[in-house]
Protein backbone atom coordinates (compact mmCIF):
# COMPACT_ATOMS: atom_id res chain seq x y z
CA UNK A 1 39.18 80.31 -13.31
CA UNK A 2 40.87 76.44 -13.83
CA UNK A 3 38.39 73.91 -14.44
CA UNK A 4 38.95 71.47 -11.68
CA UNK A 5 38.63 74.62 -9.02
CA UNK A 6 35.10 75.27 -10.68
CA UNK A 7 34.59 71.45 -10.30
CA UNK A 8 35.30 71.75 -6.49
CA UNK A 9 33.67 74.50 -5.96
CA UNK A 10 30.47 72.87 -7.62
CA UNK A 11 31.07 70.35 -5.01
CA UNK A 12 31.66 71.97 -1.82
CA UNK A 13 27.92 74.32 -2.91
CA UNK A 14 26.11 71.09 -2.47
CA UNK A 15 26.48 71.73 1.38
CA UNK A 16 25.10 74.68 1.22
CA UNK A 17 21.80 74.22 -0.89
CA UNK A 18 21.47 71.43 1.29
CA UNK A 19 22.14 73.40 4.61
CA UNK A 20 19.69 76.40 2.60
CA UNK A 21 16.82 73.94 1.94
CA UNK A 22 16.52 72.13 5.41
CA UNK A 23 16.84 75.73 7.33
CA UNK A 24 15.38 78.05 4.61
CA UNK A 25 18.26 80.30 3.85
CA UNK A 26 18.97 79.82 0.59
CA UNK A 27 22.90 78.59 1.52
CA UNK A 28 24.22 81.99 1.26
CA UNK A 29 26.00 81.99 4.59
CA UNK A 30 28.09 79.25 3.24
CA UNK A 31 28.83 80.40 0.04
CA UNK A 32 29.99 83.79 0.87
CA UNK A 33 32.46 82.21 3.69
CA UNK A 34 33.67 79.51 0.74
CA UNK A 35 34.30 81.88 -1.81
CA UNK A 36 35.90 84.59 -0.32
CA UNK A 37 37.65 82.71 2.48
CA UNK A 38 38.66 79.25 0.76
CA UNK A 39 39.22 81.05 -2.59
CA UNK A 40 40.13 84.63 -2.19
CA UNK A 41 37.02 85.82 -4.61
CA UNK A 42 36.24 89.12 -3.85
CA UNK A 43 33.59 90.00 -1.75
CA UNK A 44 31.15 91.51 -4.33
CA UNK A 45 31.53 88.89 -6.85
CA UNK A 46 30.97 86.71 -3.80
CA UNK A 47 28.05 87.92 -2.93
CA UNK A 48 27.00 88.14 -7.21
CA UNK A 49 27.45 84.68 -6.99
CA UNK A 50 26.05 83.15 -4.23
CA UNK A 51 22.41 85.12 -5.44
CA UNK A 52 22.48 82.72 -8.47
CA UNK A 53 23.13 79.97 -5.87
CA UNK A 54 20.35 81.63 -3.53
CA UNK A 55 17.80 81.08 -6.79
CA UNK A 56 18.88 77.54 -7.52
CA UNK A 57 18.40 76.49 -4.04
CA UNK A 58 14.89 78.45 -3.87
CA UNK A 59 14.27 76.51 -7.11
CA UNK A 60 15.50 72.77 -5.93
CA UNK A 61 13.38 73.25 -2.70
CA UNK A 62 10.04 74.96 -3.42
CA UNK A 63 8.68 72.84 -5.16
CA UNK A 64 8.58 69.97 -3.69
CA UNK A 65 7.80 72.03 0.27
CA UNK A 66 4.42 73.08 -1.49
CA UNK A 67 3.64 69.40 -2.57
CA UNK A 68 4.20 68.50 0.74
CA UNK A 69 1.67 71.41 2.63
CA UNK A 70 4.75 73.12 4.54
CA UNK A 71 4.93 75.82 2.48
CA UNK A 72 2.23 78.84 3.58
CA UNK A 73 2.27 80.42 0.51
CA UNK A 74 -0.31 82.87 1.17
CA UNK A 75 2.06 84.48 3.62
CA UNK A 76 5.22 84.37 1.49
CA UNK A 77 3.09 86.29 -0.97
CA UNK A 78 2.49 89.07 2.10
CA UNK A 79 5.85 89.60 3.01
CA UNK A 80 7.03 89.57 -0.71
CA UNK A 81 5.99 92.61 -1.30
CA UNK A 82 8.27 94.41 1.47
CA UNK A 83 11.61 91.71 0.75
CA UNK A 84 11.94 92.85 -2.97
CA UNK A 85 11.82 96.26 -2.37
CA UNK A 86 14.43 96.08 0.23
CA UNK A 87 16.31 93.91 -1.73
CA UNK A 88 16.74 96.54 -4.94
CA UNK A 89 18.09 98.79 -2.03
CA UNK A 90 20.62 96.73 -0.58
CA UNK A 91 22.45 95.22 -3.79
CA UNK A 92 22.44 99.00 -4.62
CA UNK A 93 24.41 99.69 -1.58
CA UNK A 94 26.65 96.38 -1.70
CA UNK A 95 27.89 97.95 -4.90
CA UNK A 96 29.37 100.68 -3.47
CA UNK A 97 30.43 99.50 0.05
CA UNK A 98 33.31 98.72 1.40
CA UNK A 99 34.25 94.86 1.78
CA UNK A 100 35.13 95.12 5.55
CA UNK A 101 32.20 97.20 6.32
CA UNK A 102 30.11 94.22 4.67
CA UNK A 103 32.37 91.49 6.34
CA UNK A 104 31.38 92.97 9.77
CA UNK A 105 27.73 93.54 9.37
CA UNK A 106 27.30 90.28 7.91
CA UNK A 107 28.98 88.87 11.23
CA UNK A 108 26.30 90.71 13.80
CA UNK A 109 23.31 89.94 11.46
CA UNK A 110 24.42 86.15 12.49
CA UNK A 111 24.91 86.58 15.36
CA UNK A 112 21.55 88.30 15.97
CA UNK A 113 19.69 85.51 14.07
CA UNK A 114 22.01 82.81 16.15
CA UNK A 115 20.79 84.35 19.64
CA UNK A 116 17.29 84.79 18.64
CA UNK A 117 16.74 81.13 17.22
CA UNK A 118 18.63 80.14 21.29
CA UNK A 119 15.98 82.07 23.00
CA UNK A 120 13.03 81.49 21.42
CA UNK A 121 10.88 78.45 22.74
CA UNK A 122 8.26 77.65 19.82
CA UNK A 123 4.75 78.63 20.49
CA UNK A 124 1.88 77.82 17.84
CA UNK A 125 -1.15 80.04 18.21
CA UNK A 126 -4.55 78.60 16.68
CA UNK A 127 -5.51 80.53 13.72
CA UNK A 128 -8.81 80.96 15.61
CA UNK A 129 -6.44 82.92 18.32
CA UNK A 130 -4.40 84.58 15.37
CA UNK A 131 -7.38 85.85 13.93
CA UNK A 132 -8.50 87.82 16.82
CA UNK A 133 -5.74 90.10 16.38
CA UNK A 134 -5.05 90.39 13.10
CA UNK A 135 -7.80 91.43 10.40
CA UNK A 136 -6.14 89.66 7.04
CA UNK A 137 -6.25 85.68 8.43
CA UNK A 138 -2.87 84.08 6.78
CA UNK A 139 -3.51 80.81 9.04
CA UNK A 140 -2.07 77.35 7.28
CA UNK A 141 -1.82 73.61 8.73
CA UNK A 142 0.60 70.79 7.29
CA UNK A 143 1.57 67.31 8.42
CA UNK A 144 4.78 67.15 10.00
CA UNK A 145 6.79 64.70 7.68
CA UNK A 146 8.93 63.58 11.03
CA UNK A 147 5.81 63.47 13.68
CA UNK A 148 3.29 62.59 11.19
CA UNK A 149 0.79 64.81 12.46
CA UNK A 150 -1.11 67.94 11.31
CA UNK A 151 -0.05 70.52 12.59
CA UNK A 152 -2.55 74.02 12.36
CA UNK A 153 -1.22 77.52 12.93
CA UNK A 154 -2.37 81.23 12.73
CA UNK A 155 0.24 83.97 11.64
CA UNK A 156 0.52 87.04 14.33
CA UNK A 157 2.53 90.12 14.02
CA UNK A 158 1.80 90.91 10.31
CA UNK A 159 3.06 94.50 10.58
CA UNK A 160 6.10 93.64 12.41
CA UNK A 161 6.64 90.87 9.81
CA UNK A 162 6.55 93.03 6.97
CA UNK A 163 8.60 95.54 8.67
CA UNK A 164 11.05 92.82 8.84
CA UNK A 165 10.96 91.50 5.70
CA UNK A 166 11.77 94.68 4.33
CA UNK A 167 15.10 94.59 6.31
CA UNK A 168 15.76 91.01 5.10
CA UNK A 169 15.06 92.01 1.64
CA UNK A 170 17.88 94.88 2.08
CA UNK A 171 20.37 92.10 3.66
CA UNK A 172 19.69 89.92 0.52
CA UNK A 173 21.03 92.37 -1.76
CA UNK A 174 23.77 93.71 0.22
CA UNK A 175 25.08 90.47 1.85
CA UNK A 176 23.75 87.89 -1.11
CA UNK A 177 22.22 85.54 1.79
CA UNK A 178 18.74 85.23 0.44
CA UNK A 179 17.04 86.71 3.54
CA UNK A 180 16.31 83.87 4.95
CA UNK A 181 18.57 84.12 7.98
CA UNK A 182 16.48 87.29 8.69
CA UNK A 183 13.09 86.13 7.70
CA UNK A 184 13.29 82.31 9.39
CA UNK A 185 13.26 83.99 12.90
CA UNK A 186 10.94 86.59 11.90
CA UNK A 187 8.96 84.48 10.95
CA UNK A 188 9.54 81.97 13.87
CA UNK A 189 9.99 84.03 16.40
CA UNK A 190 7.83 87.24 15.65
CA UNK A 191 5.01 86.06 13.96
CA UNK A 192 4.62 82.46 15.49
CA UNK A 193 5.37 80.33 12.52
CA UNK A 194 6.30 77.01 13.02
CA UNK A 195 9.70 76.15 12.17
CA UNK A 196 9.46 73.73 9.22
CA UNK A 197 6.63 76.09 7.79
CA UNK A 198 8.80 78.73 8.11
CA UNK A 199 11.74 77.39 6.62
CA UNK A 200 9.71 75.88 3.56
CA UNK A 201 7.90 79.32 3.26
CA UNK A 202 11.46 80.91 3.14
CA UNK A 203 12.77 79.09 0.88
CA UNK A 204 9.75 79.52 -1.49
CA UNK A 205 10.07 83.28 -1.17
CA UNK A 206 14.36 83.67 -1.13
CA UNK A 207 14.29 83.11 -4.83
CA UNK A 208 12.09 86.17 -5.76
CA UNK A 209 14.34 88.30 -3.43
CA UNK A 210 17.86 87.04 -4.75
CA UNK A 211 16.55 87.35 -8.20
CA UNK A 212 15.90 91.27 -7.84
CA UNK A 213 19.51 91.73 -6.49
CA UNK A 214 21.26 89.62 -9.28
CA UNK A 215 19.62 91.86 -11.79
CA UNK A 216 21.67 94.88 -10.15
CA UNK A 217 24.71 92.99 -9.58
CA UNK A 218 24.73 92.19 -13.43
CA UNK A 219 24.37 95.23 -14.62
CA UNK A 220 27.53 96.43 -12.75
CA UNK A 221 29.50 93.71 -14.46
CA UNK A 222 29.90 91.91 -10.75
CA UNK A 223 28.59 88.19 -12.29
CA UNK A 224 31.32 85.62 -13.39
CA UNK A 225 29.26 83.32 -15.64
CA UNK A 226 31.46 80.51 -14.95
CA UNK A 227 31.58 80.76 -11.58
CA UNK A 228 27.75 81.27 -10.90
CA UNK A 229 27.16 78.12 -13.15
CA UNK A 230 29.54 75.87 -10.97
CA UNK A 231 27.42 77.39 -7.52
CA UNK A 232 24.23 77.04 -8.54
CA UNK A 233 24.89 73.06 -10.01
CA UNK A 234 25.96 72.31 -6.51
CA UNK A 235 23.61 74.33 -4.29
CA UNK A 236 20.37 72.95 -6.70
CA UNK A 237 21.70 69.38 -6.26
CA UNK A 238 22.14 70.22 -2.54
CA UNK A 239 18.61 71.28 -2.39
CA UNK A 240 17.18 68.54 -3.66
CA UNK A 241 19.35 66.60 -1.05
CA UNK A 242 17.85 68.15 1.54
CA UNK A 243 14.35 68.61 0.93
CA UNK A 244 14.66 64.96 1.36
CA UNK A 245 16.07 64.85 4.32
CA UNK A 246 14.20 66.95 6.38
CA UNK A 247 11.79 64.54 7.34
CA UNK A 248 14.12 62.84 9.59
CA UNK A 249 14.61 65.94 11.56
CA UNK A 250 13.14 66.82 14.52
CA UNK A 251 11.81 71.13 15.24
CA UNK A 252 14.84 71.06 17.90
CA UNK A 253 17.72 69.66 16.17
CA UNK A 254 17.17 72.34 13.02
CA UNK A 255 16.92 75.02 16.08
CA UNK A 256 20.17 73.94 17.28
CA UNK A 257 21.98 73.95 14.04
CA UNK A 258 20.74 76.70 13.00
CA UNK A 259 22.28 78.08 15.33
CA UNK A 260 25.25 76.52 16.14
CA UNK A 261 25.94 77.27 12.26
CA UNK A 262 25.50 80.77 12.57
CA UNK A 263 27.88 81.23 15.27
CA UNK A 264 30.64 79.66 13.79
CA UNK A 265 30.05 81.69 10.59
CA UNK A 266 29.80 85.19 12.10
CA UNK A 267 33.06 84.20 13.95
CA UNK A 268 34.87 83.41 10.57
CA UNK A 269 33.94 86.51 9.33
CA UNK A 270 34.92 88.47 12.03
CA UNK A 271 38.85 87.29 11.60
CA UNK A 272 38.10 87.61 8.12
CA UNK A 273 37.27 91.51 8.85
CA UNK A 274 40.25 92.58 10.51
CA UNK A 275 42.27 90.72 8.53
CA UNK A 276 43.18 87.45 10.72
CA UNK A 277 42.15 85.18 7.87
CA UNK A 278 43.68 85.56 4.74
CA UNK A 279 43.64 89.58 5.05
CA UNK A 280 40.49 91.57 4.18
C-alpha cells in the first residue's frame, strides 16, 4: 500500500477515535465503512485492522476517563469476564464467514443500537435503590465535566448485562467494532448507567475485548502491519481529541449522535451488501 494512501488513511482514523472516545465505541463503525468502502480493503482485513484501531482508541481514552471519576471500573471488570469470551468466538467465526453475510449483520446490529439509544429516556437509580435488587453492589458517582455536578448511580440488571456483554464480546470479534455499540446501550439502557459513565466504562473495557480478537486475526495472517500502524496513529490521536472534548457535551446531544451516526452507517452498509456501493 502507497505511502501517501497510508498517510490519509492515518488522517481520516482521527474521526473515528475521536467519534470512539466521546461515545465509547472504540471507532470501529467508522473504520470498517472507510476501509472497505473508501478503499476497497477487504472485509476481514478490515475488520483485522480496525481491532488495532479499537485498542489504540481504548488506550488514548481510558486513561484519562478514570482520572476524571467517569469510568466505573468495578463494573467493566464484571462484564469483562463474559465480552472476552464472546469475543474469542466471534473473530473465530469472522474468519470463516462470508463478507456479505458480515456486511448485513453489521447493518441490523446498528440499527438495533440506533433505535434503542431513540427510545430510551435516561433514568438513574440510587445505588441505595440498585442495591435492593441486586446482591453484588457495583454503584459509582462522578462529576459531570459539562454540569459540574456529582452525579451518583447504582447498576441494575447485572445478569442481563452480562448476558449482553457476552453478545458484544462475539460482535467485537466478528465485526471488529469493539463492542461498544452493543455494550453503551446495555449498559445505558438495561442496566441504568448513565451515559457518560457508560461510554467512559466502555471505552476502558473495548481494549481488552479487541485485543483477544486481534490475537486470532493474526494468527490467520489477516493483519497488514502497515496498515494497522497508519489506523491506530489516527484513531489514538483522535482519542485523545475527544476525551477532551466531551466536556462540552451535553447527555442529549451524544444520544442524538449516537444515533443519528448509526443510522447512516447501517444504511451504507446495506448498499454496500447487495452490491450498490462499490460491489460486495
Amino acid at each position: 500500500m502507497e505511502p501517501l494512501v497510508l498517510l490519509l488513511i492515518a488522517l481520516l482514523c482521527i474521526s473515528a477515535g475521536l467519534v470512539g472516545a466521546l461515545m465509547g465505541i472504540g471507532g470501529g463503525l467508522i473504520i470498517i465503512p472507510l476501509l472497505t468502502l473508501g478503499f476497497g480493503i477487504p472485509m476481514q482485513e478490515a475488520i483485522g485492522a480496525s481491532l488495532i484501531g479499537v485498542i489504540a482508541t481504548s488506550t488514548g481514552a481510558a486513561t484519562r476517563y478514570v482520572k476524571q471519576g467517569l469510568t466505573n471500573v468495578r463494573l467493566a471488570l464484571f462484564l469483562e469476564m463474559s465480552t472476552t469470551i464472546g469475543s474469542i468466538v466471534g473473530a473465530l467465526i469472522a474468519v470463516y464467514t462470508d463478507q456479505t453475510v458480515l456486511f448485513l449483520l453489521f447493518s441490523m446490529l446498528l440499527v438495533y443500537s440506533a433505535v434503542m439509544m431513540v427510545r430510551h429516556r435516561e433514568i438513574i437509580f440510587s445505588p441505595e435503590d440498585a442495591a435492593c435488587n441486586d446482591s453484588l453492589d457495583l454503584s459509582c458517582s462522578y462529576v459531570d465535566p459539562k454540569e459540574d455536578i456529582k452525579v451518583s448511580y447504582g447498576v441494575k440488571g447485572l445478569r442481563k448485562g452480562l448476558a449482553y456483554s457476552g453478545v458484544a464480546g462475539m460482535l467485537s470479534g466478528l465485526l471488529g467494532v469493539g463492542g461498544g455499540l452493543v455494550k453503551v446501550p446495555v449498559m445505558n439502557v438495561c442496566m441504568n448507567v448513565p451515559l457518560k459513565a457508560a461510554t467512559a466504562t466502555s471505552n476502558f473495557m473495548i481494549g481488552v475485548t479487541a485485543l483477544t480478537g486481534a490475537v486470532i486475526f493474526y494468527g490467520h495472517g489477516l493483519l497488514d502491519a502497515y496498515l494497522c500502524a497508519a489506523v491506530a496513529l489516527g484513531t489514538f490521536t483522535g482519542a485523545y481529541i475527544g476525551t477532551r472534548a466531551v466536556a462540552h457535551y451535553s447527555t442529549a446531544q451524544l444520544r442524538k449522535w449516537f444515533a443519528v451516526l448509526l443510522f447512516i452507517v447501517a444504511f451504507t452498509m446495506v448498499m454496500k451488501a447487495f452490491g450498490l456501493w462499490g460491489g460486495a
